[in-house]
N, C-alpha and C. Protein backbone atom coordinates (compact mmCIF):
# COMPACT_ATOMS: atom_id res chain seq x y z
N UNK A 1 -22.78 -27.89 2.21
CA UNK A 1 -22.51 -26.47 2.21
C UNK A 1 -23.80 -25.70 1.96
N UNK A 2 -23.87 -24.40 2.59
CA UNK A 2 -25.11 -23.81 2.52
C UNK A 2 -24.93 -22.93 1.02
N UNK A 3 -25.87 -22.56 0.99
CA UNK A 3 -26.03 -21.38 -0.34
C UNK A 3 -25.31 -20.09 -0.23
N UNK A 4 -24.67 -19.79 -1.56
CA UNK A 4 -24.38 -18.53 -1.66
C UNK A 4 -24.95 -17.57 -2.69
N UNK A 5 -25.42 -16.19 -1.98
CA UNK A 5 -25.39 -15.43 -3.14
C UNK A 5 -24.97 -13.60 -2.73
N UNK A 6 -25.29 -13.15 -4.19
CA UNK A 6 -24.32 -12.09 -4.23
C UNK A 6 -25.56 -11.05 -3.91
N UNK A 7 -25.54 -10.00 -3.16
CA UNK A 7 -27.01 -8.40 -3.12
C UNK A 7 -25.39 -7.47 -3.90
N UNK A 8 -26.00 -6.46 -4.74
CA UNK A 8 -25.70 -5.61 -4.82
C UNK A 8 -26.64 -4.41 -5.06
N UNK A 9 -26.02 -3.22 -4.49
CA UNK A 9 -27.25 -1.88 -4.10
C UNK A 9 -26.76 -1.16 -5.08
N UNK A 10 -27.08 -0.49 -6.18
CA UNK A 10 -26.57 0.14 -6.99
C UNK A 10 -27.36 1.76 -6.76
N UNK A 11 -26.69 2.67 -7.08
CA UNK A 11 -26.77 3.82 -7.14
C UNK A 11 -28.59 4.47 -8.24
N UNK A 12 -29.66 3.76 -7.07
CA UNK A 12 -30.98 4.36 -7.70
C UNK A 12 -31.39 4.17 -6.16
N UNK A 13 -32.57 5.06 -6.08
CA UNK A 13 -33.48 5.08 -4.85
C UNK A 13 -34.24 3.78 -5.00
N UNK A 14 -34.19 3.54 -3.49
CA UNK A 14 -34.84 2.30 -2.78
C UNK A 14 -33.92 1.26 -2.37
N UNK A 15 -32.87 2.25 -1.68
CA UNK A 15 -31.69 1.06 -1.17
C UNK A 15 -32.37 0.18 0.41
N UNK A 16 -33.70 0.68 0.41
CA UNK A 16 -34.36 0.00 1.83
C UNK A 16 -34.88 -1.10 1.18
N UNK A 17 -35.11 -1.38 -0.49
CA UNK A 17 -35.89 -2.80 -0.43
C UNK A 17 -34.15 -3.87 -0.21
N UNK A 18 -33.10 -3.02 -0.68
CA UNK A 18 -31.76 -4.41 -0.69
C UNK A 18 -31.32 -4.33 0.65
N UNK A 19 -31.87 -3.41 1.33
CA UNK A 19 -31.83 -3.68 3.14
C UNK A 19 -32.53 -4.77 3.65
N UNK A 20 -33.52 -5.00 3.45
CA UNK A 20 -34.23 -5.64 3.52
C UNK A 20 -34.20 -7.12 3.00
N UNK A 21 -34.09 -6.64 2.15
CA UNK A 21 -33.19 -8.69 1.46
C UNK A 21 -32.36 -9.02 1.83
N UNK A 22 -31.37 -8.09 1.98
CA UNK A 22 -29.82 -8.42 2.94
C UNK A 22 -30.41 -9.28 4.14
N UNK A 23 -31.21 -8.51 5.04
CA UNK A 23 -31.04 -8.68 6.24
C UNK A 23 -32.19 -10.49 6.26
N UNK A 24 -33.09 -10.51 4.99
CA UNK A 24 -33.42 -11.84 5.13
C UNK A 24 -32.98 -12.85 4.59
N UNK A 25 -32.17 -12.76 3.89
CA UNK A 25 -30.92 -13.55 3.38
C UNK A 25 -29.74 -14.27 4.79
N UNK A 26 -29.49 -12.52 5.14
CA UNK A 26 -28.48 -13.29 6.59
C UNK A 26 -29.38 -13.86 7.33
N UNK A 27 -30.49 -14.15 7.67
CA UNK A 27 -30.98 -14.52 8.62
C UNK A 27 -31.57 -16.39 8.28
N UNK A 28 -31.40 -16.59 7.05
CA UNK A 28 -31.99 -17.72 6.71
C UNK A 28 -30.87 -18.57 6.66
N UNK A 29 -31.49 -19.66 7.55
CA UNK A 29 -30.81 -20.65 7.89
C UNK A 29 -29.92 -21.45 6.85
N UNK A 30 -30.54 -21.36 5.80
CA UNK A 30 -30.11 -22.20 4.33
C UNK A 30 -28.85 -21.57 3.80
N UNK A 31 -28.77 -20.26 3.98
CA UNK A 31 -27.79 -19.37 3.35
C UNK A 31 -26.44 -19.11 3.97
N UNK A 32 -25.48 -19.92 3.55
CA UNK A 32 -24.05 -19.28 4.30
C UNK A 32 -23.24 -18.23 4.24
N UNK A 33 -23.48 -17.59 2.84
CA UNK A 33 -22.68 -16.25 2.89
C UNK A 33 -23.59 -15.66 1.96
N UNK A 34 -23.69 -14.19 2.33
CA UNK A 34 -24.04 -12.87 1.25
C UNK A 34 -23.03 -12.46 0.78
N UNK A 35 -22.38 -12.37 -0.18
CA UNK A 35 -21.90 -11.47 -0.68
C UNK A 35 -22.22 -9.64 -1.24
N UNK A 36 -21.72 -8.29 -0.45
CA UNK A 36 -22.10 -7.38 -0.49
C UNK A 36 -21.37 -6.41 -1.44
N UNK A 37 -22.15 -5.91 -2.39
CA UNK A 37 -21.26 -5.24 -3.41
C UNK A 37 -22.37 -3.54 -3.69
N UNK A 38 -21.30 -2.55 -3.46
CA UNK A 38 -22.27 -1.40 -3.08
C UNK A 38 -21.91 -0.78 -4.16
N UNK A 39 -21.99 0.10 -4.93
CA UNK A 39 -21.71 1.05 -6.49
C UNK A 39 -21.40 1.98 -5.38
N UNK A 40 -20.60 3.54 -6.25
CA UNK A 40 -20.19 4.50 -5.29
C UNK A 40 -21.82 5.56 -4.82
N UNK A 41 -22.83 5.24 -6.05
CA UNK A 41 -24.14 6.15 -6.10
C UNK A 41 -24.82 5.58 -5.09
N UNK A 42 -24.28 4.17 -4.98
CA UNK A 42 -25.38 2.42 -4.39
C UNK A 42 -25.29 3.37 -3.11
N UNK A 43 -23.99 3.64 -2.34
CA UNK A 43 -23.21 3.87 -1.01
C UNK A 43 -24.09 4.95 -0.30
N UNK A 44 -23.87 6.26 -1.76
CA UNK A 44 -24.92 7.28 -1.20
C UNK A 44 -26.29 7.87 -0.79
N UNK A 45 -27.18 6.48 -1.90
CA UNK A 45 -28.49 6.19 -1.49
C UNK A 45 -28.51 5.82 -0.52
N UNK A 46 -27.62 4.65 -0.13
CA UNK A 46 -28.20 4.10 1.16
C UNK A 46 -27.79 4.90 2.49
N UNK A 47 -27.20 5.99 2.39
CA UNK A 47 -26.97 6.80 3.95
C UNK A 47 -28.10 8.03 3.58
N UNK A 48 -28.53 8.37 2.48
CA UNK A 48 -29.11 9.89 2.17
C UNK A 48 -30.72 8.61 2.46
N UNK A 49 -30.73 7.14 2.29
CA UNK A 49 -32.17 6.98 2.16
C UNK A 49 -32.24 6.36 3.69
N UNK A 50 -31.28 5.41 4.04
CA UNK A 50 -31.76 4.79 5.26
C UNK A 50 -30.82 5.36 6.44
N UNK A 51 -29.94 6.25 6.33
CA UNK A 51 -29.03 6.35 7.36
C UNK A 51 -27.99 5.25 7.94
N UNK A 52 -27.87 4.18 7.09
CA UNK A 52 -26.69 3.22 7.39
C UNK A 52 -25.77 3.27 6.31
N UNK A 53 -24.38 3.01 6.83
CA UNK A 53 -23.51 2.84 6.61
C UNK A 53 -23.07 1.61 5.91
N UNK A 54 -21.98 1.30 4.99
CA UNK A 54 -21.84 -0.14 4.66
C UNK A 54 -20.95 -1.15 5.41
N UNK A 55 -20.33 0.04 6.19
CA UNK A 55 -19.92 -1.20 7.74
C UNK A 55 -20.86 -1.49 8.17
N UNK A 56 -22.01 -0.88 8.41
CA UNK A 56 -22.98 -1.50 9.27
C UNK A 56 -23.45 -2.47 8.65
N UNK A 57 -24.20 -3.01 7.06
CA UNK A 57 -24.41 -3.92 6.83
C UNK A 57 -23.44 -4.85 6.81
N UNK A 58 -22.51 -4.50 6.58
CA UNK A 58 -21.48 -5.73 6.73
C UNK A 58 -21.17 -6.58 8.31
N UNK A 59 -21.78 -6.06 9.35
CA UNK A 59 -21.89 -6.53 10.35
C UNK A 59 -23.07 -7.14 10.61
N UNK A 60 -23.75 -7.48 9.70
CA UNK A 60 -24.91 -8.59 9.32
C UNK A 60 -24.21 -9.86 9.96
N UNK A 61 -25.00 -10.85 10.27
CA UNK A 61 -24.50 -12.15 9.93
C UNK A 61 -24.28 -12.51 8.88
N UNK A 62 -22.79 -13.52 8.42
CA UNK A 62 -22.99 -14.43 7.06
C UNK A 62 -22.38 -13.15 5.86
N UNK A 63 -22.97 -11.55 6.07
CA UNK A 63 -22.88 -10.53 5.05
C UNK A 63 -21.08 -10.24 4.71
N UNK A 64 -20.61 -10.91 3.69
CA UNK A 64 -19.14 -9.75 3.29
C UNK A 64 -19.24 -8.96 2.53
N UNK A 65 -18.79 -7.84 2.83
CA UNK A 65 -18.70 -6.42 1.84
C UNK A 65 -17.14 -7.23 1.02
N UNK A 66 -17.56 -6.25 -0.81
CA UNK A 66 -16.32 -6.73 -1.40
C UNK A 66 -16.11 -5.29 -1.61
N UNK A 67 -14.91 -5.09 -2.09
CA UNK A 67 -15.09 -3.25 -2.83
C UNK A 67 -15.60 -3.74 -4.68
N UNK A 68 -16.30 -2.96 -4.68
CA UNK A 68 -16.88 -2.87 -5.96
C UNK A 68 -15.70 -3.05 -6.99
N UNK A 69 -14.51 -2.38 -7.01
CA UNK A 69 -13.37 -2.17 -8.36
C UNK A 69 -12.52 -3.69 -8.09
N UNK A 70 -12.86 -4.53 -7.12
CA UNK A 70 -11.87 -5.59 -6.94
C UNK A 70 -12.27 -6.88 -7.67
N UNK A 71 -11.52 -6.79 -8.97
CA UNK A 71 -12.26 -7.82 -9.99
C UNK A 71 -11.65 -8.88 -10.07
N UNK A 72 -10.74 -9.20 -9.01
CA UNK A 72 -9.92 -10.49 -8.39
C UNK A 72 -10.88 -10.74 -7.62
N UNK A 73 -11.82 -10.66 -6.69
CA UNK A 73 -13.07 -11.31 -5.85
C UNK A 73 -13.50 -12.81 -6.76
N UNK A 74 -13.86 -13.24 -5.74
CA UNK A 74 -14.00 -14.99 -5.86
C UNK A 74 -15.67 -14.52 -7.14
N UNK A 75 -16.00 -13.55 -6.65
CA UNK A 75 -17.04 -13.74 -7.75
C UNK A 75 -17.48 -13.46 -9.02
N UNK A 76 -15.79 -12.78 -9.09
CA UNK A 76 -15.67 -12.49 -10.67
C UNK A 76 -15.38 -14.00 -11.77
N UNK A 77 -14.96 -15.05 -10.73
CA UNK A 77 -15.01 -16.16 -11.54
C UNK A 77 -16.12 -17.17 -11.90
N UNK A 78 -16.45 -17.76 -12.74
CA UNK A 78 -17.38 -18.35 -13.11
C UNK A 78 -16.91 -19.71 -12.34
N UNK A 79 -15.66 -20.40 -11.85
CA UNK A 79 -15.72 -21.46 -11.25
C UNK A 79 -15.95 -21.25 -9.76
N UNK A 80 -16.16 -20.14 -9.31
CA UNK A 80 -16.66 -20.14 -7.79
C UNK A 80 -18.54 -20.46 -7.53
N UNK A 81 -17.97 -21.14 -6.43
CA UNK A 81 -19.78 -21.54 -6.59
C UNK A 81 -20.82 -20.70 -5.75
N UNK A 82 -21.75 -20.50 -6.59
CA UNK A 82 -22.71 -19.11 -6.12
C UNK A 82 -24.02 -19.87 -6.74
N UNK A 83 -24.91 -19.18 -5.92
CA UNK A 83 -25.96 -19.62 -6.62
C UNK A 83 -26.89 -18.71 -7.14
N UNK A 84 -26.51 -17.68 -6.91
CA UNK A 84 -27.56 -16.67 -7.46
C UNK A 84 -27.11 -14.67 -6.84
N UNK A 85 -27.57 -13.91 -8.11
CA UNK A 85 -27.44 -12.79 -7.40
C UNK A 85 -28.34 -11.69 -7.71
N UNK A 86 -28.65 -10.40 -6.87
CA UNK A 86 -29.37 -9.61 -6.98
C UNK A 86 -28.83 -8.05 -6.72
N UNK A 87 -29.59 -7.14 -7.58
CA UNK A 87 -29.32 -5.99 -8.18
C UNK A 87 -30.81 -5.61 -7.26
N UNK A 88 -30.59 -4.87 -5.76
CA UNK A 88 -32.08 -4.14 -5.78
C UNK A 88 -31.57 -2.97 -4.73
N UNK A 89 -31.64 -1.80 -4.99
CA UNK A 89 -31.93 -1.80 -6.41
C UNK A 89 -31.30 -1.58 -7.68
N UNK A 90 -31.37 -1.61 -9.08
CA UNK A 90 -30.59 -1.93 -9.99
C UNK A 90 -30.94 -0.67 -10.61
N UNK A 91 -30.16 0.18 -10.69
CA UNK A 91 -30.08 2.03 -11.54
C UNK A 91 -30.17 1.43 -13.07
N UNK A 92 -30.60 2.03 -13.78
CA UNK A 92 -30.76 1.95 -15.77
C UNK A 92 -29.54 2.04 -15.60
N UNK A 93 -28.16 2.79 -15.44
CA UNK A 93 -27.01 2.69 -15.30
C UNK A 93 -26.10 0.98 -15.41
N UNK A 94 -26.71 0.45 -14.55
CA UNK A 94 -26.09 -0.90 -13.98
C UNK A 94 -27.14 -2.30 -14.95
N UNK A 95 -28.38 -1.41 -15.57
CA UNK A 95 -28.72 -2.40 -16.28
C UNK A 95 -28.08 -2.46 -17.75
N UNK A 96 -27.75 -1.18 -18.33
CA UNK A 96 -27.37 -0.79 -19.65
C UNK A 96 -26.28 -1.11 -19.45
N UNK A 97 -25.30 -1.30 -18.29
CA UNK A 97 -23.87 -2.09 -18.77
C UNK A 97 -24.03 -3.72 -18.79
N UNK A 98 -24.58 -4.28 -17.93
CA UNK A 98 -25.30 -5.51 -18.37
C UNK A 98 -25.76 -6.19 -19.46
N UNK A 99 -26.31 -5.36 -19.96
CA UNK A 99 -27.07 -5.69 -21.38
C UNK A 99 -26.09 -5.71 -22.27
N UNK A 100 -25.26 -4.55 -22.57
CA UNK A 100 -23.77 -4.78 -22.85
C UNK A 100 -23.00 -5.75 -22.69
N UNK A 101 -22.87 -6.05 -22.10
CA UNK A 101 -21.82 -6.98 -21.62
C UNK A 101 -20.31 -6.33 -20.78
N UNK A 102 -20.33 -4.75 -20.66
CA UNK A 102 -19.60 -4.35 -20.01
C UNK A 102 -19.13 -4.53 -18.40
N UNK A 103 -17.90 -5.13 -18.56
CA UNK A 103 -17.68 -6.04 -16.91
C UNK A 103 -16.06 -4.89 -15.93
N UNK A 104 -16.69 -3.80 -15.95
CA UNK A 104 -15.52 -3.02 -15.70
C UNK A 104 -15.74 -2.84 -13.90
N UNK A 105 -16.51 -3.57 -13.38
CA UNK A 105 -16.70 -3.43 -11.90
C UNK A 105 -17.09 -4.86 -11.53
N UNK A 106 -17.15 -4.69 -9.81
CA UNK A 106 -17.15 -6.57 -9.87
C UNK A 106 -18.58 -6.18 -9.74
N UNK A 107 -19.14 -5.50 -9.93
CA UNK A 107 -21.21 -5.52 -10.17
C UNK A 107 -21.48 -6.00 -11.58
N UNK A 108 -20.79 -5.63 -12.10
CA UNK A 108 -21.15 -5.90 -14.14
C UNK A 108 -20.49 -7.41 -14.21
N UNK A 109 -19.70 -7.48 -13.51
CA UNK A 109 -18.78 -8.87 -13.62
C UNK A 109 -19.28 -9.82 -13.65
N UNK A 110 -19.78 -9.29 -11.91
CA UNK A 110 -20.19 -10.86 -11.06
C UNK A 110 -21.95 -11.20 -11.72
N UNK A 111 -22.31 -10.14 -12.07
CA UNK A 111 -23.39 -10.63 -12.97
C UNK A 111 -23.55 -11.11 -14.09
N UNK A 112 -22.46 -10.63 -15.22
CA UNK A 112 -21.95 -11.19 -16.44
C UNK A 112 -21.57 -12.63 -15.70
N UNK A 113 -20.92 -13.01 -14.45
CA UNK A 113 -20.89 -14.37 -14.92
C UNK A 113 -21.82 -14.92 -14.21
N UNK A 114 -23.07 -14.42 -13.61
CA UNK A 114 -24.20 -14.93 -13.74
C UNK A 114 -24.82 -15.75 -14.70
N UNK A 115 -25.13 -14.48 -15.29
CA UNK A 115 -25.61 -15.12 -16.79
C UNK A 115 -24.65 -15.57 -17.67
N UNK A 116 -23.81 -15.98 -17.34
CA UNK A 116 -22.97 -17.23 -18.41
C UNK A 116 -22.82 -18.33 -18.09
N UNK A 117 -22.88 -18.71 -16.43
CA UNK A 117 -22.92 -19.71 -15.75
C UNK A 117 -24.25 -20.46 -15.57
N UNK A 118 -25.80 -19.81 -16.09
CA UNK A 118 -26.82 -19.63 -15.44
C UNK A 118 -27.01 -19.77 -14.21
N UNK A 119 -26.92 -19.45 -13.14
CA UNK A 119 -26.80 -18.80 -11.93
C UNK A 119 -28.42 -17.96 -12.08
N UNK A 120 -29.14 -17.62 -11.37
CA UNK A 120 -30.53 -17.07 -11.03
C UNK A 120 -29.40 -15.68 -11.03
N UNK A 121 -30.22 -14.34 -12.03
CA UNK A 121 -29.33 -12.97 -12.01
C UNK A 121 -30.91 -12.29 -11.78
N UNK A 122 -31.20 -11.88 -10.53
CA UNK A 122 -32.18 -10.92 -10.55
C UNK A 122 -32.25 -9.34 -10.71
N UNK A 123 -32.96 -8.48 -11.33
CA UNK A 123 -32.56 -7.15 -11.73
C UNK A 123 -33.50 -6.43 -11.02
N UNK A 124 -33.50 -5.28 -10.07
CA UNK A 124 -35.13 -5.05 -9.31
C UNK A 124 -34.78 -3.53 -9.81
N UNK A 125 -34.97 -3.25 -11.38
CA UNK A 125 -35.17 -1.95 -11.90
C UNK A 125 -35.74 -0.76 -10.66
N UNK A 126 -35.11 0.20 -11.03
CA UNK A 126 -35.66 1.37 -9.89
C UNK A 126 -35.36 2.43 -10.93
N UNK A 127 -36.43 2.56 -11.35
CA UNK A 127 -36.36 3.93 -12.56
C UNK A 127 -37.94 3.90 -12.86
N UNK A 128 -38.21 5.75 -13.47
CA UNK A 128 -39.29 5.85 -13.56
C UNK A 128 -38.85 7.48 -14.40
N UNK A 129 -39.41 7.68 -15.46
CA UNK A 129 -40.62 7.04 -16.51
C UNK A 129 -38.81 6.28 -17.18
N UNK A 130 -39.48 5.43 -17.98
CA UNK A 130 -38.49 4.39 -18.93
C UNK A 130 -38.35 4.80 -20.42
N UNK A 131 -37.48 5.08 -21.00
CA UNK A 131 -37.18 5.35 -22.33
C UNK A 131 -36.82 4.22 -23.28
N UNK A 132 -36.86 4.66 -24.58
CA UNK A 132 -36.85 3.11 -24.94
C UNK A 132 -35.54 2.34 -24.60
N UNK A 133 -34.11 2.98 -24.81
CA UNK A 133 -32.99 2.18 -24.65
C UNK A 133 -33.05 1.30 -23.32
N UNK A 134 -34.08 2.06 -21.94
CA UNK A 134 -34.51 1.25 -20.84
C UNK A 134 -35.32 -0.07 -21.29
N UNK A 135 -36.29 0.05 -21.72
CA UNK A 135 -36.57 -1.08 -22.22
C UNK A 135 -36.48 -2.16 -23.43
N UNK A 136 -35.00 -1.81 -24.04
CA UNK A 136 -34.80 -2.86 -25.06
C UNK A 136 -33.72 -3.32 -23.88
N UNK A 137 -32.96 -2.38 -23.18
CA UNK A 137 -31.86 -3.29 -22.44
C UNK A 137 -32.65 -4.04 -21.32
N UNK A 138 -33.67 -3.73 -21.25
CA UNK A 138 -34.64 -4.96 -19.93
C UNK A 138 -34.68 -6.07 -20.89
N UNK A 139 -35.16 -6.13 -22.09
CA UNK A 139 -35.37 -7.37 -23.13
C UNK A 139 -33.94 -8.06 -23.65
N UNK A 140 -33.10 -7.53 -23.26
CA UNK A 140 -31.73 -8.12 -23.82
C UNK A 140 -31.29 -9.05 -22.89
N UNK A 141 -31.64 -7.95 -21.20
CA UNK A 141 -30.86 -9.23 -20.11
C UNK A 141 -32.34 -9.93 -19.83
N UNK A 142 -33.65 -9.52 -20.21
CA UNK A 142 -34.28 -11.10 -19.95
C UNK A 142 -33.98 -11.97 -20.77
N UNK A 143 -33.56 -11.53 -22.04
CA UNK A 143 -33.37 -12.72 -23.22
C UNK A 143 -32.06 -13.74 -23.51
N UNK A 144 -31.03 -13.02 -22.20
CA UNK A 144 -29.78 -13.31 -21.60
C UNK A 144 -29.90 -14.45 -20.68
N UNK A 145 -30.76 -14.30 -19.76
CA UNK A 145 -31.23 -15.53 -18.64
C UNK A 145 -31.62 -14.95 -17.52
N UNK A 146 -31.59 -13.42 -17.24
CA UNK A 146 -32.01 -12.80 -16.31
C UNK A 146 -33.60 -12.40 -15.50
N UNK A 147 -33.80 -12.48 -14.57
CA UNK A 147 -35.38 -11.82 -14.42
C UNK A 147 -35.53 -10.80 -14.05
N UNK A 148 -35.97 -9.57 -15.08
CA UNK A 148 -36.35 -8.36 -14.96
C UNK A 148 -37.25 -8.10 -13.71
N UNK A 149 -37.41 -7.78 -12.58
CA UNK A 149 -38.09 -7.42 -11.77
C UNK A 149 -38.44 -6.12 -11.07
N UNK A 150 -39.08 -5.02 -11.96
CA UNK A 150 -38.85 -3.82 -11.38
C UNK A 150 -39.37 -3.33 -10.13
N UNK A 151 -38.59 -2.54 -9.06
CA UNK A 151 -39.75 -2.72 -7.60
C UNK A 151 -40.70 -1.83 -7.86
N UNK A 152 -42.00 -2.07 -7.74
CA UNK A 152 -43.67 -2.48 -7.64
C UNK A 152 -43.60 -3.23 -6.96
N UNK A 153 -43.84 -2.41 -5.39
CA UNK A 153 -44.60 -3.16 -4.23
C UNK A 153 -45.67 -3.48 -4.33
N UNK A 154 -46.35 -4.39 -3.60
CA UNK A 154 -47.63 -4.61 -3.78
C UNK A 154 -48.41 -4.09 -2.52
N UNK A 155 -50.03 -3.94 -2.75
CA UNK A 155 -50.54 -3.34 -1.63
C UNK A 155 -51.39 -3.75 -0.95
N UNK A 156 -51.95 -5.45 -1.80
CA UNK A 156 -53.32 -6.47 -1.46
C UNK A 156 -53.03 -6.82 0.10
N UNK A 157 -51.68 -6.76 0.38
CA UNK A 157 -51.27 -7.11 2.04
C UNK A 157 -51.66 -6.19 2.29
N UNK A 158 -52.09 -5.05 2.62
CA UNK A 158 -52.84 -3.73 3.27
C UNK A 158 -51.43 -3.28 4.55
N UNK A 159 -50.17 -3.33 3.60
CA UNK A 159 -49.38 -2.58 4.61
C UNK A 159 -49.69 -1.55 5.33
N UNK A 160 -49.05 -1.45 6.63
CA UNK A 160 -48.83 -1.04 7.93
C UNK A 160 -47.66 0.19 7.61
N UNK A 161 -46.95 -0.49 7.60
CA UNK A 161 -45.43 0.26 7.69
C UNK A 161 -44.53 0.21 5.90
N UNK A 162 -43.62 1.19 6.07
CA UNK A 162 -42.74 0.96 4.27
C UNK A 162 -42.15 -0.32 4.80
N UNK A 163 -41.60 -0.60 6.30
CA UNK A 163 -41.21 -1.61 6.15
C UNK A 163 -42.02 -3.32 5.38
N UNK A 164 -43.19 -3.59 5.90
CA UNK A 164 -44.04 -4.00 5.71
C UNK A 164 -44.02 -4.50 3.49
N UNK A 165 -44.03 -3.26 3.01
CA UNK A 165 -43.40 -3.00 1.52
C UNK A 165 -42.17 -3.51 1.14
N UNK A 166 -41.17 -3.47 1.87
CA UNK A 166 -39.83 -3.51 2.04
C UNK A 166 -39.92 -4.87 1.56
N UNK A 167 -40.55 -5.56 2.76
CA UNK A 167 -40.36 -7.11 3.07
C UNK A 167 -41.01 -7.78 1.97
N UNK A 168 -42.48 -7.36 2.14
CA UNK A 168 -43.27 -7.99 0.77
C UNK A 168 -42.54 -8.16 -0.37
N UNK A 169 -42.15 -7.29 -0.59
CA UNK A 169 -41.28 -7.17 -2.13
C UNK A 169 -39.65 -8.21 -1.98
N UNK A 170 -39.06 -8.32 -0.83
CA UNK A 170 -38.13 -8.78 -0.67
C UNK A 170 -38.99 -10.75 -1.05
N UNK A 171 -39.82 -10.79 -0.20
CA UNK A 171 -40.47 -12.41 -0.34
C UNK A 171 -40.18 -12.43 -1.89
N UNK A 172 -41.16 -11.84 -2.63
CA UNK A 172 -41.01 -12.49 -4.06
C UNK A 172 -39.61 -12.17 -4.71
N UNK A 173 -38.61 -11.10 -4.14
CA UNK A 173 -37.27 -11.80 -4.75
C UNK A 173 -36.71 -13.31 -4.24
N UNK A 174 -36.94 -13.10 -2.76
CA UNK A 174 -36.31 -14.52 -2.17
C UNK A 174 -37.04 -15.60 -3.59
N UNK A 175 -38.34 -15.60 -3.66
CA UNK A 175 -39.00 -16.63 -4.39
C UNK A 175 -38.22 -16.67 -5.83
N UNK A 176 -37.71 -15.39 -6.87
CA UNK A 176 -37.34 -15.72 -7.49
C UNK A 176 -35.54 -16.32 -7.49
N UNK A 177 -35.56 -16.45 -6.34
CA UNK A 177 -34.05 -17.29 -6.04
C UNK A 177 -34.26 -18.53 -5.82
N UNK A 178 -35.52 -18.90 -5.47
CA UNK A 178 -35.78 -20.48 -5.11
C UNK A 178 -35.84 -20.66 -3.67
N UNK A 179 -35.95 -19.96 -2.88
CA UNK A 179 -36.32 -19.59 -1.31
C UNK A 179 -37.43 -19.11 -0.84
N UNK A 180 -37.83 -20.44 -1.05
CA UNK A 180 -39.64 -19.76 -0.63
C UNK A 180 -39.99 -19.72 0.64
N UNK A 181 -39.84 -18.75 1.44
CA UNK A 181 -40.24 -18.52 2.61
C UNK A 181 -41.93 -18.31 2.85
N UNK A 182 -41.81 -19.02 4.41
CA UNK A 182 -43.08 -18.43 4.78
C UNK A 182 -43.57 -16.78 5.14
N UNK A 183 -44.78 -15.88 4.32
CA UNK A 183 -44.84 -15.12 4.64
C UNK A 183 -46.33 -14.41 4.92
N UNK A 184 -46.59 -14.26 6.04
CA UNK A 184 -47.93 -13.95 6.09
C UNK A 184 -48.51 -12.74 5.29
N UNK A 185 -47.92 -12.33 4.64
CA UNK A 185 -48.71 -11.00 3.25
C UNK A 185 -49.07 -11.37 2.09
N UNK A 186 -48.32 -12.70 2.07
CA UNK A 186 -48.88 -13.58 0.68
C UNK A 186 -50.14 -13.43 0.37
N UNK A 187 -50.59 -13.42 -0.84
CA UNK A 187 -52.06 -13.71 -1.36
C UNK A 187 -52.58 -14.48 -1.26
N UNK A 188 -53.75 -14.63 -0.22
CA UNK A 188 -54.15 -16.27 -0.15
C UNK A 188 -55.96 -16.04 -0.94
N UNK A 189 -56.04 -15.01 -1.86
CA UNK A 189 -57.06 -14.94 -2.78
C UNK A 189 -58.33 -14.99 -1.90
């Protein structure tokens, strides 16, 4: 069986870097299903930032949309097998219920049983400037099993295009899932 994991776009700007992971996730051979989980804020970034729709990602290959409030989804259980999931981008909103432990959506859920299952739970913070309750709840879910990853693109690839950004930044999430793709922007020092 191939790999599964969960993208969810939560309601902060930069729903083009979880476009972007989506779309290299469906495309990798290793991976049999995405699971797609959008917040109602997630929904509106991504038409006010990229102009798509969440039918349209869901017509990805491999991609299922779940509805966010359906906490009967296979991935609210800890015996369904997943291997990993990602928050990019992840609103202070969606991290501070996390850190909590508040599981009132299948986004807080399916990540709560991330980190109880250890399952790889990636967080790609999208907030700017950070207050402290932002950063004790970044130290709670790294100290949970999570990897804090806030998006900070990088620029040593001398991007071209945002897409170009998009992707870069998508490689080192794939990497922190254990999918190390080949990518020519890598740092070769």
């Amino acid at each position: 069986m191939g790999l599964r994991y969960t993208v969810a776009i939560t309601g902060a700007s930069g729903s083009a870097f979880g476009v972007a992971l989506l779309k290299r996730l469906s495309s990798n051979p290793a991976v049999e299903r995405v699971t797609l989980l959008l917040s109602p804020t997630g929904k509106r970034c991504l038409l006010d930032e990229t102009g798509l729709t969440p039918k349209e990602l869901a017509a990805l290959p491999k991609v299922e949309l779940h509805d966010e409030r359906d906490l009967g989804a296979a991935i609210s259980s800890g015996s369904y097998r997943q291997d990993g999931m990602v928050l990019i981008p992840c609103s202070a909103g969606a991290l501070g219920r996390i850190a909590a432990g508040v599981s009132e959506t299948l986004v807080s859920r399916a990540a709560d049983v991330c980190l109880k299952e250890r399952h790889p739970l990636v967080l790609c913070l999208r907030e700017t400037p950070l207050n402290r309750i932002h950063l004790e709840n970044m130290l709670r879910v790294h100290d949970a099993g999570a990897v804090v990853m806030p998006i900070m693109p990088g620029f040593y690839s001398h991007p071209t295009t945002m897409h170009d950004l998009f992707d870069t930044f998508a490689t080192r999430v794939l990497d922190q899932l254990g999918l190390r793709e080949e990518d020519p922007r890598r740092w070769k020092g």
